[in-house]
Protein backbone atom coordinates (compact mmCIF):
# COMPACT_ATOMS: atom_id res chain seq x y z
CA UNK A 1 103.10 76.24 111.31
CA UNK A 2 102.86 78.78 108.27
CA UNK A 3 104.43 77.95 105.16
CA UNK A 4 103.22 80.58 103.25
CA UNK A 5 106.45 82.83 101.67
CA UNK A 6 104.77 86.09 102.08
CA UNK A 7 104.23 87.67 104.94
CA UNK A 8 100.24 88.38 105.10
CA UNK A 9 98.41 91.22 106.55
CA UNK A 10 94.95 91.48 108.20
CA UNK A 11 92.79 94.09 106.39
CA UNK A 12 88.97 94.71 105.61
CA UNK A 13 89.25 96.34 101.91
CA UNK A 14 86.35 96.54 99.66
CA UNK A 15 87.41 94.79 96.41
CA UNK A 16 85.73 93.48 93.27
CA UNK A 17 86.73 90.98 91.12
CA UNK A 18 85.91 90.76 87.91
CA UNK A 19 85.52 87.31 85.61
CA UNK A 20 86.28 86.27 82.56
CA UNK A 21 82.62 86.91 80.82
CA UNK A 22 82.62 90.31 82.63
CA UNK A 23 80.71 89.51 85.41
CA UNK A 24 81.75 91.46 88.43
CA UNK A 25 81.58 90.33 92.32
CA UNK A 26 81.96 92.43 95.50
CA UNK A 27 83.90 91.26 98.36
CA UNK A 28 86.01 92.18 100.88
CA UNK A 29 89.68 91.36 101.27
CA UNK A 30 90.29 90.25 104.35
CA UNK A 31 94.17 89.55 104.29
CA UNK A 32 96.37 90.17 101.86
CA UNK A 33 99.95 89.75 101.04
CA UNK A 34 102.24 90.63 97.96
CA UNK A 35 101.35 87.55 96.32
CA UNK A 36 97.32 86.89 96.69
CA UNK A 37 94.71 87.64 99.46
CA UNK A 38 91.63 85.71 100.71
CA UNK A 39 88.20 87.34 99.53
CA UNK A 40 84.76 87.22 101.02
CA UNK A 41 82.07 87.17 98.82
CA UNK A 42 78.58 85.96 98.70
CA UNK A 43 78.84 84.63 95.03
CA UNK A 44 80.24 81.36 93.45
CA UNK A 45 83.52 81.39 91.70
CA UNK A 46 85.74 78.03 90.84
CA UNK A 47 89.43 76.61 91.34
CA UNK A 48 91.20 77.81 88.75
CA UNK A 49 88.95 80.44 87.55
CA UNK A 50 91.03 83.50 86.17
CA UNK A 51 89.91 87.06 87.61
CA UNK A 52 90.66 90.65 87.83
CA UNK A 53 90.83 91.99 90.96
CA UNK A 54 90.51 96.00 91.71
CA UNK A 55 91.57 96.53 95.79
CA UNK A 56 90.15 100.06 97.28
CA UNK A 57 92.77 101.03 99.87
CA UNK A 58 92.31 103.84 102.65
CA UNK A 59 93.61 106.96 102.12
CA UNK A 60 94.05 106.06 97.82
CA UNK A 61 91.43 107.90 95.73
CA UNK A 62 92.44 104.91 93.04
CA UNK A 63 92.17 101.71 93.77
CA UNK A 64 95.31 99.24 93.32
CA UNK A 65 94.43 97.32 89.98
CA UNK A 66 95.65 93.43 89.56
CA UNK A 67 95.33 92.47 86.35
CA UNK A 68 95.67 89.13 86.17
CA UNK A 69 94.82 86.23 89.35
CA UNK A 70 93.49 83.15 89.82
CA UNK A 71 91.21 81.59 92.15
CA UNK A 72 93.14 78.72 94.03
CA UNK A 73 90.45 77.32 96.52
CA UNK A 74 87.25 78.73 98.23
CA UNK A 75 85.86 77.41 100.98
CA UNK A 76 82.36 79.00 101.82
CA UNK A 77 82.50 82.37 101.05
CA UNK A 78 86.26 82.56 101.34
CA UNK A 79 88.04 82.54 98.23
CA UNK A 80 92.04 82.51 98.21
CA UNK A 81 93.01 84.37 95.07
CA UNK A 82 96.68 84.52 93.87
CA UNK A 83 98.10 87.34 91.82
CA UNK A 84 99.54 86.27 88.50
CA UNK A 85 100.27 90.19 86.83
CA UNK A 86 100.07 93.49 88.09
CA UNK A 87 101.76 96.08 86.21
CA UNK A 88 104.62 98.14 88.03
CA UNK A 89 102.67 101.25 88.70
CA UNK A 90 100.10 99.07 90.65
CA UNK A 91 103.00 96.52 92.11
CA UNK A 92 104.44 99.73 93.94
CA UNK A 93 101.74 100.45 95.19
CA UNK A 94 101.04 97.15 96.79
CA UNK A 95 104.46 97.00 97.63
CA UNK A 96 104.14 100.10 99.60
CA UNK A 97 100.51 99.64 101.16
CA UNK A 98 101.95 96.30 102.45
CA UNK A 99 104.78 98.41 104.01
CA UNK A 100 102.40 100.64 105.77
CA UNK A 101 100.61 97.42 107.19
CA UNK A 102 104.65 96.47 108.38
CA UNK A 103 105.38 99.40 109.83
CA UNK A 104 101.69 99.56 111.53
CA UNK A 105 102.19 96.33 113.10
CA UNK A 106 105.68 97.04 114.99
CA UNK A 107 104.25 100.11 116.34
């Protein structure tokens, strides 16, 4: 059984997060939901750590910006990452990529 609140959606989206010393990692989200995602990446980031995450979505020439996450477990190269702030311009956005995702799964 899922407990999770948000609904989540499967997606491959190129993303890179970005640390707290600037260091930069590129992954790919591979689910994603209005509050966090689960990352692949080949690079070793902690519990807790607090990152930046910058989501390239189809169709968007820029890519949805959250400001503010953290990392709340990895397992391998999975990483779950939960959103913390994302500013409203970038928030609708989400909102309505994850609305696209809805819609595409009923069809």
């Amino acid at each position: 059984m899922d407990l999770r609140r948000q609904q989540r959606f499967t997606v491959r989206l190129h993303s890179i997060l970005s640390g707290p010393r600037r260091e930069e990692w590129v992954g790919t989200v591979m689910n994603l939901s209005k509050g966090g995602c689960l990352v692949e990446i080949d690079e070793q980031v902690y519990s807790g750590m607090q990152v930046s995450l910058r989501l390239e979505v189809p169709g968007d020439t820029t890519p949805i910006l959250v400001a503010r996450a953290a990392v709340r477990w990895n397992r391998g190269r999975g990483v779950g990452v939960g959103f913390i702030t994302v500013d409203q311009s970038h928030q609708e956005r989400l909102d309505q990529f994850l609305e696209r995702l809805k819609q595409e799964r009923q069809n």
